[in-house]
PDB file of N, CA and C in Angstrom:
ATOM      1  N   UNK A   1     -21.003  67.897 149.777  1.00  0.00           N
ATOM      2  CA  UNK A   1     -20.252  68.902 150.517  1.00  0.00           C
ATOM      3  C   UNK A   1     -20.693  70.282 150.040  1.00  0.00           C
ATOM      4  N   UNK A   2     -20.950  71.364 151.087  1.00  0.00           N
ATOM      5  CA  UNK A   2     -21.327  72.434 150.174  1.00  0.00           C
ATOM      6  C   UNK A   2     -20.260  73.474 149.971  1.00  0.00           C
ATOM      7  N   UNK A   3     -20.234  74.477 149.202  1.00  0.00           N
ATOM      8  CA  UNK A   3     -19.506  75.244 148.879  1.00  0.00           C
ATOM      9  C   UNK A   3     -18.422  75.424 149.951  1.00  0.00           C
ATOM     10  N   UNK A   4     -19.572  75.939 151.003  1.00  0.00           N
ATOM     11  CA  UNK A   4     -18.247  76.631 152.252  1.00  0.00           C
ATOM     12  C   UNK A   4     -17.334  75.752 152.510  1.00  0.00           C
ATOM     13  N   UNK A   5     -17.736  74.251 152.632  1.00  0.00           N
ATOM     14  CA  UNK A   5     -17.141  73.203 153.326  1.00  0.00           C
ATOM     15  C   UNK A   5     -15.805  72.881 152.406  1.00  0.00           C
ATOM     16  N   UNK A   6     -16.110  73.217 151.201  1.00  0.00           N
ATOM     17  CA  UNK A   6     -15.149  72.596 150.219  1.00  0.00           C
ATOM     18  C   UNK A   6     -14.268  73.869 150.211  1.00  0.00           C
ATOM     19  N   UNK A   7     -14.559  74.819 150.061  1.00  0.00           N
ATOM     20  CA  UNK A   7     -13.449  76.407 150.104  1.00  0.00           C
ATOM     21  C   UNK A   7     -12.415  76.283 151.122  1.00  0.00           C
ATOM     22  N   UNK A   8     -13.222  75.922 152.842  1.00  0.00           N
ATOM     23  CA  UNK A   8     -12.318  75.807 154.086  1.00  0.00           C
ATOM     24  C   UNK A   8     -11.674  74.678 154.113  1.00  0.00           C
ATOM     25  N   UNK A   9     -12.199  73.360 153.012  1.00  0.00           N
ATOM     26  CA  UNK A   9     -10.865  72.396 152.665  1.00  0.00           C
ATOM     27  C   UNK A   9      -9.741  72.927 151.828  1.00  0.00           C
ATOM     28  N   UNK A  10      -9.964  73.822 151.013  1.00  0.00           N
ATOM     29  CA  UNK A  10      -8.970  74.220 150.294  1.00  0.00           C
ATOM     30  C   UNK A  10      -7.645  74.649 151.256  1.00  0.00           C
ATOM     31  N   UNK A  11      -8.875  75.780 151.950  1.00  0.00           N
ATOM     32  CA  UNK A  11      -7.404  76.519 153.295  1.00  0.00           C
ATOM     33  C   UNK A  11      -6.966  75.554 153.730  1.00  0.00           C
ATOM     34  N   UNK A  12      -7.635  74.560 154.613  1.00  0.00           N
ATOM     35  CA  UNK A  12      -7.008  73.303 155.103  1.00  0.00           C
ATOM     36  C   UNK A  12      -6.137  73.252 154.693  1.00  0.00           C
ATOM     37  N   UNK A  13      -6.144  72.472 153.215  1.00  0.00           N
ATOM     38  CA  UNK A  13      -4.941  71.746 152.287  1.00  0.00           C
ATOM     39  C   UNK A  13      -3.801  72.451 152.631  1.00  0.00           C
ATOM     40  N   UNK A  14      -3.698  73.944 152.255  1.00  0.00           N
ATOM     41  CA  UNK A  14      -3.053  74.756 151.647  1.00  0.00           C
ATOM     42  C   UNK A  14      -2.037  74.985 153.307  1.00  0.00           C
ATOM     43  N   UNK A  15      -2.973  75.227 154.591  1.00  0.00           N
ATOM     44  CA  UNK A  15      -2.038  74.737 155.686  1.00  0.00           C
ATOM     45  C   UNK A  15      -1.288  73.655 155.710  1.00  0.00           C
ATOM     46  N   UNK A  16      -1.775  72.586 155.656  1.00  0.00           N
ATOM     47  CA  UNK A  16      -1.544  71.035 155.622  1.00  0.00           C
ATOM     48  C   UNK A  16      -0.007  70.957 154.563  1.00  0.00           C
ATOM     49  N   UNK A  17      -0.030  71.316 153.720  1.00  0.00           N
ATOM     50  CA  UNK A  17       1.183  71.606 152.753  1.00  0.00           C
ATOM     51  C   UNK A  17       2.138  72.534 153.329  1.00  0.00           C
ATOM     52  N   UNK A  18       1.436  73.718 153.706  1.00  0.00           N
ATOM     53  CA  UNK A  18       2.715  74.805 154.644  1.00  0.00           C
ATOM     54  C   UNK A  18       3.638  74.156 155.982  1.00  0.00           C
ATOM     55  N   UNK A  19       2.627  73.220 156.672  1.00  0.00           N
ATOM     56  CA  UNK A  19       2.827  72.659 157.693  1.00  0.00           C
ATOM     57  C   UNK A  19       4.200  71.347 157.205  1.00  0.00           C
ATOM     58  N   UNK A  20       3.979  70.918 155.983  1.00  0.00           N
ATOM     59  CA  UNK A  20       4.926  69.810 155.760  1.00  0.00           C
ATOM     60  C   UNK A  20       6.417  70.446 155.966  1.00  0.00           C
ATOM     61  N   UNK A  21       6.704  71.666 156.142  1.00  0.00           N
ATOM     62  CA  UNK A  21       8.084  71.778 155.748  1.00  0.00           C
ATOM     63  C   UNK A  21       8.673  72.532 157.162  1.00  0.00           C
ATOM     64  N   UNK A  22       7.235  72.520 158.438  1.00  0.00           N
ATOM     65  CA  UNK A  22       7.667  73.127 159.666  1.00  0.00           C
ATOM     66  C   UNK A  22       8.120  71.565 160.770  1.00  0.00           C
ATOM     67  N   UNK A  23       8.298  72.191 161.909  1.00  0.00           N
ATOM     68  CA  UNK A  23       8.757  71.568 162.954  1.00  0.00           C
ATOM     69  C   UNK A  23       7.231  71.245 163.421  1.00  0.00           C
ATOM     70  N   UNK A  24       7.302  70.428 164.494  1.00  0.00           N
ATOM     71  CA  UNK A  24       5.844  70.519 165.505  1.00  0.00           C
ATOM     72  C   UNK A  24       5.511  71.600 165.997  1.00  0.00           C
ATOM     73  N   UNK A  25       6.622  72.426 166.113  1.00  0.00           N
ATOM     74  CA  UNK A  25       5.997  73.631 167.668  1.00  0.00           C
ATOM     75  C   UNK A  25       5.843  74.991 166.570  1.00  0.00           C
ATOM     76  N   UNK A  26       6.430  75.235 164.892  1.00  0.00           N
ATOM     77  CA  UNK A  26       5.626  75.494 164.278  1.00  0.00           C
ATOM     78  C   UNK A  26       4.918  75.802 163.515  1.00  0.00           C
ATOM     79  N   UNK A  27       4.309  74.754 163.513  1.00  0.00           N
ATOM     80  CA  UNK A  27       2.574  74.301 162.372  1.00  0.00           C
ATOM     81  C   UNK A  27       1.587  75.323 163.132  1.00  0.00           C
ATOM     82  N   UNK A  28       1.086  75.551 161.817  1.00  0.00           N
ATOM     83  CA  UNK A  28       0.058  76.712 162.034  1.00  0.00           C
ATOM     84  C   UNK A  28      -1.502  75.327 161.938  1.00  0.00           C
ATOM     85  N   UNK A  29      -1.875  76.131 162.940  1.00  0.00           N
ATOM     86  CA  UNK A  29      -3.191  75.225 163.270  1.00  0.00           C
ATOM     87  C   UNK A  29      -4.373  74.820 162.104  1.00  0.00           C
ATOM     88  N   UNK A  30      -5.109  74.298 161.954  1.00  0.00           N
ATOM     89  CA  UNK A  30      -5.756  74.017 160.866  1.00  0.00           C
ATOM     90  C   UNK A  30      -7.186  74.000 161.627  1.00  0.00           C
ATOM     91  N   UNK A  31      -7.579  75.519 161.799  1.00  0.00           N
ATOM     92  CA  UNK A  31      -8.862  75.833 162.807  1.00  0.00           C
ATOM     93  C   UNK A  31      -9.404  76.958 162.355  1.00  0.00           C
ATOM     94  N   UNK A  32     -10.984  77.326 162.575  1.00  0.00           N
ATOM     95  CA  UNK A  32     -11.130  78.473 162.024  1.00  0.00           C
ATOM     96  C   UNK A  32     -10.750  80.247 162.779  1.00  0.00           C
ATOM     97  N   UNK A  33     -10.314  79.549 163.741  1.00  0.00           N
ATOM     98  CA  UNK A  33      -9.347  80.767 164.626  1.00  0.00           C
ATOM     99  C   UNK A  33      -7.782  80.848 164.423  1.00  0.00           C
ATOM    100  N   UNK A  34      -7.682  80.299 163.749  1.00  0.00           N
ATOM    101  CA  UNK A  34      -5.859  80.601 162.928  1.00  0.00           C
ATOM    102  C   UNK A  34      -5.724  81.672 162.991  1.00  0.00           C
ATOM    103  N   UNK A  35      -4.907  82.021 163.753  1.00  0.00           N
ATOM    104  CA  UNK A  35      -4.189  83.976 163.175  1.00  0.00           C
ATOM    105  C   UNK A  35      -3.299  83.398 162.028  1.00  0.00           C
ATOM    106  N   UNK A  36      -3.190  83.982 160.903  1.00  0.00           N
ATOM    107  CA  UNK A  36      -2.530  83.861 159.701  1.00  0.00           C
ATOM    108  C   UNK A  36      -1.287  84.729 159.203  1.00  0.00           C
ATOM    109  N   UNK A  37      -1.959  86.183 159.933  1.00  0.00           N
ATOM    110  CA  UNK A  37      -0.946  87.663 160.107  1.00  0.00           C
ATOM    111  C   UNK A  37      -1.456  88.333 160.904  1.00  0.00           C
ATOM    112  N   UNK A  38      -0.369  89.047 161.220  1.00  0.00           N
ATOM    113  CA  UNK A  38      -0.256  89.684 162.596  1.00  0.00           C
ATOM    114  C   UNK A  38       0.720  89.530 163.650  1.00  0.00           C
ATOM    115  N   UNK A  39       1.025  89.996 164.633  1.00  0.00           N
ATOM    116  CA  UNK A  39       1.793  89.540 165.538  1.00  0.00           C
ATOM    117  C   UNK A  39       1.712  88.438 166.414  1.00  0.00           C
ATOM    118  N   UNK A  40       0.237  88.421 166.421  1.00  0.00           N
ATOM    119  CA  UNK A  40       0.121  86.496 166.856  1.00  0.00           C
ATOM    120  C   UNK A  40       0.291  85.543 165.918  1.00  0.00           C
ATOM    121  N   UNK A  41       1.022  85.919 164.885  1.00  0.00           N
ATOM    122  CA  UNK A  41       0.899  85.321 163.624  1.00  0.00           C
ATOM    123  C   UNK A  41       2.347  84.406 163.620  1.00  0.00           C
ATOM    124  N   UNK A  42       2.148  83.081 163.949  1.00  0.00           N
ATOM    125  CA  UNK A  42       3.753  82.401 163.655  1.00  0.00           C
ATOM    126  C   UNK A  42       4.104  82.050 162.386  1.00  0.00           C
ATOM    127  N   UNK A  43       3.650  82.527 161.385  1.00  0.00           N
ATOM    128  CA  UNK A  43       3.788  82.668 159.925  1.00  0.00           C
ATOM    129  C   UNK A  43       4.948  84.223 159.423  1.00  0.00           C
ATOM    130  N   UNK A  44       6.108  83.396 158.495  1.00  0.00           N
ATOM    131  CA  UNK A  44       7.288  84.916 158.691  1.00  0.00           C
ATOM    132  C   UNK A  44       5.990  85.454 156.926  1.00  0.00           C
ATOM    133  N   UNK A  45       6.736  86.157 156.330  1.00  0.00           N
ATOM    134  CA  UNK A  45       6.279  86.579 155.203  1.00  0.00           C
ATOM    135  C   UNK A  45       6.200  85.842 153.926  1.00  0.00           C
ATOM    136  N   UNK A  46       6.800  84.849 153.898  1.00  0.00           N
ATOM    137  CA  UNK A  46       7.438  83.679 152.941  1.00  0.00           C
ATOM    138  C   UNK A  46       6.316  83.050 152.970  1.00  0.00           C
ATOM    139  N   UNK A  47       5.776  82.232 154.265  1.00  0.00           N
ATOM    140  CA  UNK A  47       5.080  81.543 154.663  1.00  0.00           C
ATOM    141  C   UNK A  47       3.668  81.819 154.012  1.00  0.00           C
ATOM    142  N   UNK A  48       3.553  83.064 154.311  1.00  0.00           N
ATOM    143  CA  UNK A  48       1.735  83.754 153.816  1.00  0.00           C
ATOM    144  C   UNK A  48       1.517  83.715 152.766  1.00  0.00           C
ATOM    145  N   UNK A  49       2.630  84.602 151.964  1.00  0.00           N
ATOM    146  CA  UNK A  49       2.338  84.401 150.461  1.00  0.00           C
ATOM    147  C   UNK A  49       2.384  83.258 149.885  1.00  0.00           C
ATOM    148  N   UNK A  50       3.083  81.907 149.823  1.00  0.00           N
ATOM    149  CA  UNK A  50       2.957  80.364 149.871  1.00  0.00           C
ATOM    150  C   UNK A  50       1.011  80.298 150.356  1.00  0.00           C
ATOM    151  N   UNK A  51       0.864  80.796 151.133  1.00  0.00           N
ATOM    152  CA  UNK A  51      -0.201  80.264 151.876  1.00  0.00           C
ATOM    153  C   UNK A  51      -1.199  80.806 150.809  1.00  0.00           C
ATOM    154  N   UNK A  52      -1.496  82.152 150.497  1.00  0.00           N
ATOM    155  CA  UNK A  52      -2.094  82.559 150.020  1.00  0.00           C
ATOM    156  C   UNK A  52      -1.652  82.525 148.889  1.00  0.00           C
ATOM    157  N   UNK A  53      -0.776  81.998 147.378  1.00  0.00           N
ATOM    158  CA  UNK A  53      -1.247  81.605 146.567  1.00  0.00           C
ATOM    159  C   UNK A  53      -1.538  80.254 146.351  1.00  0.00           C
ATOM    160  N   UNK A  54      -1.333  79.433 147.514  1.00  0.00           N
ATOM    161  CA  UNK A  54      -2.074  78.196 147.258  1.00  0.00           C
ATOM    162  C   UNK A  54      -3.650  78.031 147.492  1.00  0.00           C
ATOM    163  N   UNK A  55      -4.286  79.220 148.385  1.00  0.00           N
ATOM    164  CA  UNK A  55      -5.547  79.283 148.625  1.00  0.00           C
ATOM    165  C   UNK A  55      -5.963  80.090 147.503  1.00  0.00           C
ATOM    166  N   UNK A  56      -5.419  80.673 146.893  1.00  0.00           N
ATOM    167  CA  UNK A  56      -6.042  81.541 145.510  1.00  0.00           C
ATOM    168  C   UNK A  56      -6.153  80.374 144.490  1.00  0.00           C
ATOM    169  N   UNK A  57      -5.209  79.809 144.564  1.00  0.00           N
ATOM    170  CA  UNK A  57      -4.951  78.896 142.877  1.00  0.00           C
ATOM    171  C   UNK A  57      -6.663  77.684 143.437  1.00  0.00           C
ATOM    172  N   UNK A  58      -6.666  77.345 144.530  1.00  0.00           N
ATOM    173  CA  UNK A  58      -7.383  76.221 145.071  1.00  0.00           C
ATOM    174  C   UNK A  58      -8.647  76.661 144.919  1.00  0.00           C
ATOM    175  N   UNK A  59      -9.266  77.753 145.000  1.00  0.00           N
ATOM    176  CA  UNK A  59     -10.484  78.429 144.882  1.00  0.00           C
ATOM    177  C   UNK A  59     -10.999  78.463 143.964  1.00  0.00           C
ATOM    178  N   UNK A  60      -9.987  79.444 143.384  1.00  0.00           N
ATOM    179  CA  UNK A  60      -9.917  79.854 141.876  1.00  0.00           C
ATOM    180  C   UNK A  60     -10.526  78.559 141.111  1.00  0.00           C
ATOM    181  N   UNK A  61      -9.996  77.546 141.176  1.00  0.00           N
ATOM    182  CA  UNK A  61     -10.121  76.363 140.563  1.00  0.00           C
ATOM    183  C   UNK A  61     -11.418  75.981 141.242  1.00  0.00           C
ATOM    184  N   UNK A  62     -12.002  75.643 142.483  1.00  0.00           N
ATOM    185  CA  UNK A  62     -12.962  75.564 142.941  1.00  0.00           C
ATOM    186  C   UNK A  62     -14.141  76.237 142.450  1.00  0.00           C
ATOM    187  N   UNK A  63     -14.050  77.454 141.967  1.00  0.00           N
ATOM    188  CA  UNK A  63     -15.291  78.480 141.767  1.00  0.00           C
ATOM    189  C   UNK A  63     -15.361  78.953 140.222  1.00  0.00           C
ATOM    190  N   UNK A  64     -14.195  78.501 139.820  1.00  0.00           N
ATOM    191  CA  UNK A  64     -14.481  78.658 138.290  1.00  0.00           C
ATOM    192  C   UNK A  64     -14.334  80.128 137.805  1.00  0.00           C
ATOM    193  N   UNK A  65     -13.967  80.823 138.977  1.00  0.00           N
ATOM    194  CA  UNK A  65     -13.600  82.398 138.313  1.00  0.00           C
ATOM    195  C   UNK A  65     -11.976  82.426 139.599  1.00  0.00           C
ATOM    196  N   UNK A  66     -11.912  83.859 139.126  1.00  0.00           N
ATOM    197  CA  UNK A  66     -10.393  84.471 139.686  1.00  0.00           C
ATOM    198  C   UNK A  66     -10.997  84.709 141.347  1.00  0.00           C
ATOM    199  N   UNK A  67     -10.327  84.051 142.236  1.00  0.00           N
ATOM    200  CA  UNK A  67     -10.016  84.607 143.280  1.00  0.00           C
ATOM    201  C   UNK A  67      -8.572  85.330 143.920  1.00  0.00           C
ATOM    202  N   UNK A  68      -8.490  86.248 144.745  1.00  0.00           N
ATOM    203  CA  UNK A  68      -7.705  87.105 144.814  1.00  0.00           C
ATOM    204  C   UNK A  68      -7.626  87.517 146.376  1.00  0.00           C
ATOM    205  N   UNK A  69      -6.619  87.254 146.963  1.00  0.00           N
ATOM    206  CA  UNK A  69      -6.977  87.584 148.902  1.00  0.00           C
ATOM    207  C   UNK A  69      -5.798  89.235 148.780  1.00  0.00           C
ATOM    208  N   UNK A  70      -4.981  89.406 147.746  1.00  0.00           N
ATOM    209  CA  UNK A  70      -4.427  90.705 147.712  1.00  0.00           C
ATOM    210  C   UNK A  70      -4.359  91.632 147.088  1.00  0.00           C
ATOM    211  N   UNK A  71      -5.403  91.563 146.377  1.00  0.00           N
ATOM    212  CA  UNK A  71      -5.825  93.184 145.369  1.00  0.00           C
ATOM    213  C   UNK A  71      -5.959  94.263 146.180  1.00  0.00           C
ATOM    214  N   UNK A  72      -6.621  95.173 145.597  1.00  0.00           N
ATOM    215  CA  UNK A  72      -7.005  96.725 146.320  1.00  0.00           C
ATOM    216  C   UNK A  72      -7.805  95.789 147.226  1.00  0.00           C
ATOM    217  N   UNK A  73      -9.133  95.671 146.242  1.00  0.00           N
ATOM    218  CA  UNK A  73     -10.270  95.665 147.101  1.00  0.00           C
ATOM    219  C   UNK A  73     -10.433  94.579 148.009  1.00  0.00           C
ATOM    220  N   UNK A  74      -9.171  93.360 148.285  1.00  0.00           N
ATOM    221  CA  UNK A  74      -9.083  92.899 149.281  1.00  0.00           C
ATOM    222  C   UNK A  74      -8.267  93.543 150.488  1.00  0.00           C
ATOM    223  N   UNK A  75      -7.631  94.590 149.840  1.00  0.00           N
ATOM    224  CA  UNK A  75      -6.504  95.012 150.967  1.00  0.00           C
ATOM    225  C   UNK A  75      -7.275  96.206 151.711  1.00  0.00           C
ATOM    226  N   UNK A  76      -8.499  96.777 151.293  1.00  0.00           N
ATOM    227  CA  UNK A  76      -9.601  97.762 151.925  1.00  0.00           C
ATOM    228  C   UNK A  76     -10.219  97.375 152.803  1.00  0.00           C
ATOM    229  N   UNK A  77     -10.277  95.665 152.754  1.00  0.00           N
ATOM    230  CA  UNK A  77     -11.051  95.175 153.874  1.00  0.00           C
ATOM    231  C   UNK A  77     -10.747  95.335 155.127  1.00  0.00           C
ATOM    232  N   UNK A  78     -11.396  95.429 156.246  1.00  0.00           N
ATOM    233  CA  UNK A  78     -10.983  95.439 157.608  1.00  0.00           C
ATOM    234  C   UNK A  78     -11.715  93.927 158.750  1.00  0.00           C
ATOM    235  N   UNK A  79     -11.255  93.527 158.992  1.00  0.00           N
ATOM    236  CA  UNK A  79      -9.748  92.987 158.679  1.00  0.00           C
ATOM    237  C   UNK A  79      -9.400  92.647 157.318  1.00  0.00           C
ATOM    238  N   UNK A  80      -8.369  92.445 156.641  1.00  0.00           N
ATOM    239  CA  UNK A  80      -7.907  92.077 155.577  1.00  0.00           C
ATOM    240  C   UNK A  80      -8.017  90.629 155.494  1.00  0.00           C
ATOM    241  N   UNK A  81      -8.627  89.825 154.359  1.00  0.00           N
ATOM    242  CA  UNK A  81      -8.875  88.725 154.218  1.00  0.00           C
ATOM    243  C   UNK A  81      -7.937  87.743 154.684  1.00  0.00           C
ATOM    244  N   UNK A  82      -6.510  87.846 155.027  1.00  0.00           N
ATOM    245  CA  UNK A  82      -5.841  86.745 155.527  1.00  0.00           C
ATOM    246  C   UNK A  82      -5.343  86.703 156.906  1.00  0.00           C
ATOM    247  N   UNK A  83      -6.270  87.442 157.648  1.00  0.00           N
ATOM    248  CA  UNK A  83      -5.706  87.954 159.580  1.00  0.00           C
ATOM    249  C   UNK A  83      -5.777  86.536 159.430  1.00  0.00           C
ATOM    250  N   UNK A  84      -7.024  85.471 159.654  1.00  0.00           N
ATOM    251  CA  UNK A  84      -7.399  84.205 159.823  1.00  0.00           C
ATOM    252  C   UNK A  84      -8.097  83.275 159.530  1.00  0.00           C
ATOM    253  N   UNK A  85      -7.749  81.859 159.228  1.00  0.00           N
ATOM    254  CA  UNK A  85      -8.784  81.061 158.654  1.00  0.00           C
ATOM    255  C   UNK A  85      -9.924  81.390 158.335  1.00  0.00           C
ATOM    256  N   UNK A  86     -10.703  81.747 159.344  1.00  0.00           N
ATOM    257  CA  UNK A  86     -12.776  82.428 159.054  1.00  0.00           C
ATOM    258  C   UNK A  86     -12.681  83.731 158.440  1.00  0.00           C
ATOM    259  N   UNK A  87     -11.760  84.827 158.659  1.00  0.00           N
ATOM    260  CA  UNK A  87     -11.650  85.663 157.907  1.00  0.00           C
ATOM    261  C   UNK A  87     -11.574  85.737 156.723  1.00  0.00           C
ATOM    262  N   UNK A  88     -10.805  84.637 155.973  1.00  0.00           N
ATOM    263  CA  UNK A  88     -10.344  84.211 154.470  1.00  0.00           C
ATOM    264  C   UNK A  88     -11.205  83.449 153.896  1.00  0.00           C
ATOM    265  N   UNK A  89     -12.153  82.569 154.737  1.00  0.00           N
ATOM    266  CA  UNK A  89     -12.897  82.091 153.954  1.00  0.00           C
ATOM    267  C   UNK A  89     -14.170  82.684 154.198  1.00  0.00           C
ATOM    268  N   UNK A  90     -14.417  84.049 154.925  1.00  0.00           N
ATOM    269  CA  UNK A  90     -15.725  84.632 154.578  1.00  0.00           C
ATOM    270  C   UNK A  90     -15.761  85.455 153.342  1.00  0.00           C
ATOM    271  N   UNK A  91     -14.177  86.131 153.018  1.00  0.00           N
ATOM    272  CA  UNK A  91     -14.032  86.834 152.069  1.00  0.00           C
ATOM    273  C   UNK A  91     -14.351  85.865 151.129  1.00  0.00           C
ATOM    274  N   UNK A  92     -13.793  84.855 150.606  1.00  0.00           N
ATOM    275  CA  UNK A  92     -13.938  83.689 149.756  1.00  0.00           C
ATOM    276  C   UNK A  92     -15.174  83.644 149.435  1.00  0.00           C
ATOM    277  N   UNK A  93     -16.181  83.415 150.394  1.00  0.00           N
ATOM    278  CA  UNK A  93     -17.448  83.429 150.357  1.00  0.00           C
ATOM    279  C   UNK A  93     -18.375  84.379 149.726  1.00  0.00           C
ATOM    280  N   UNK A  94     -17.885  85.459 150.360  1.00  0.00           N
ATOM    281  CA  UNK A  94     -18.481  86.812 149.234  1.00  0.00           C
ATOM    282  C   UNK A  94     -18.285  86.870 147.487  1.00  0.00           C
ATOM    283  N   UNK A  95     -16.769  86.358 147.179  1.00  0.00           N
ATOM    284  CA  UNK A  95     -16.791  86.597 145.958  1.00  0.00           C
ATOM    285  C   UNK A  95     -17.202  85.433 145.279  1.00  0.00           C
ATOM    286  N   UNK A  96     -17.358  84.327 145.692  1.00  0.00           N
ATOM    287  CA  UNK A  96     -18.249  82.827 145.427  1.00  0.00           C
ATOM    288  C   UNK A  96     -19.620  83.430 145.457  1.00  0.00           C
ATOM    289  N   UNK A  97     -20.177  84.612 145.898  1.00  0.00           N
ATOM    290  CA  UNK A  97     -21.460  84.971 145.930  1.00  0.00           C
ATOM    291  C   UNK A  97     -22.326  86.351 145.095  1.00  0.00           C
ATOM    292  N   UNK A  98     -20.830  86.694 144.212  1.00  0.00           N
ATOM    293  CA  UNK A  98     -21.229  87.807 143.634  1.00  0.00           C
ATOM    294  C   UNK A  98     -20.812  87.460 142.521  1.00  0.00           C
ATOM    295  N   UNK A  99     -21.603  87.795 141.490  1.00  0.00           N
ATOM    296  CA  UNK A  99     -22.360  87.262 140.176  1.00  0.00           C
ATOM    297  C   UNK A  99     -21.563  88.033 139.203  1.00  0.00           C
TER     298      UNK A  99
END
């Protein structure tokens, strides 16, 4: 499995777990077009941060250093690393790629 594949299992998971405690109508999709935040976003505020420290802790552990989707220099980004699935794991990707 390569890196990317195993990072966007992490998000997976980390939906897959958020999803255990919703209804059917709503589970946040497990796709790389997920809105995550935003107003298309069916995630309240509770939800994200759950979301996003389970994708930090999962990485983190994955990559062997600190990952982080809400520091400064993630919150400078445009979009900000958690609008959506591909968004979060391109950021992911960058810091899996810088030395």
């Amino acid at each position: 499995m390569s890196k990317k594949d195993a990072i966007l299992e992490v998000i997976y998971e980390a939906i897959a777990d958020l999803n255990d405690d919703k209804s059917e109508d709503e589970k946040v999709a497990a796709t790389m077009d997920a809105i995550l935040f935003g107003p298309e976003s069916g995630l309240d505020s509770l939800d994200l941060v759950s979301l996003i420290v389970d994708v930090e802790g999962g990485a983190s552990d994955l990559l062997d250093k600190s990952v982080s989707l809400s520091d400064d220099n993630a919150m400078d980004q445009d979009p900000v690393p958690f609008t959506s699935v591909a968004s979060m794991l391109d950021y992911i990707m960058g810091l899996a790629d810088e030395k």
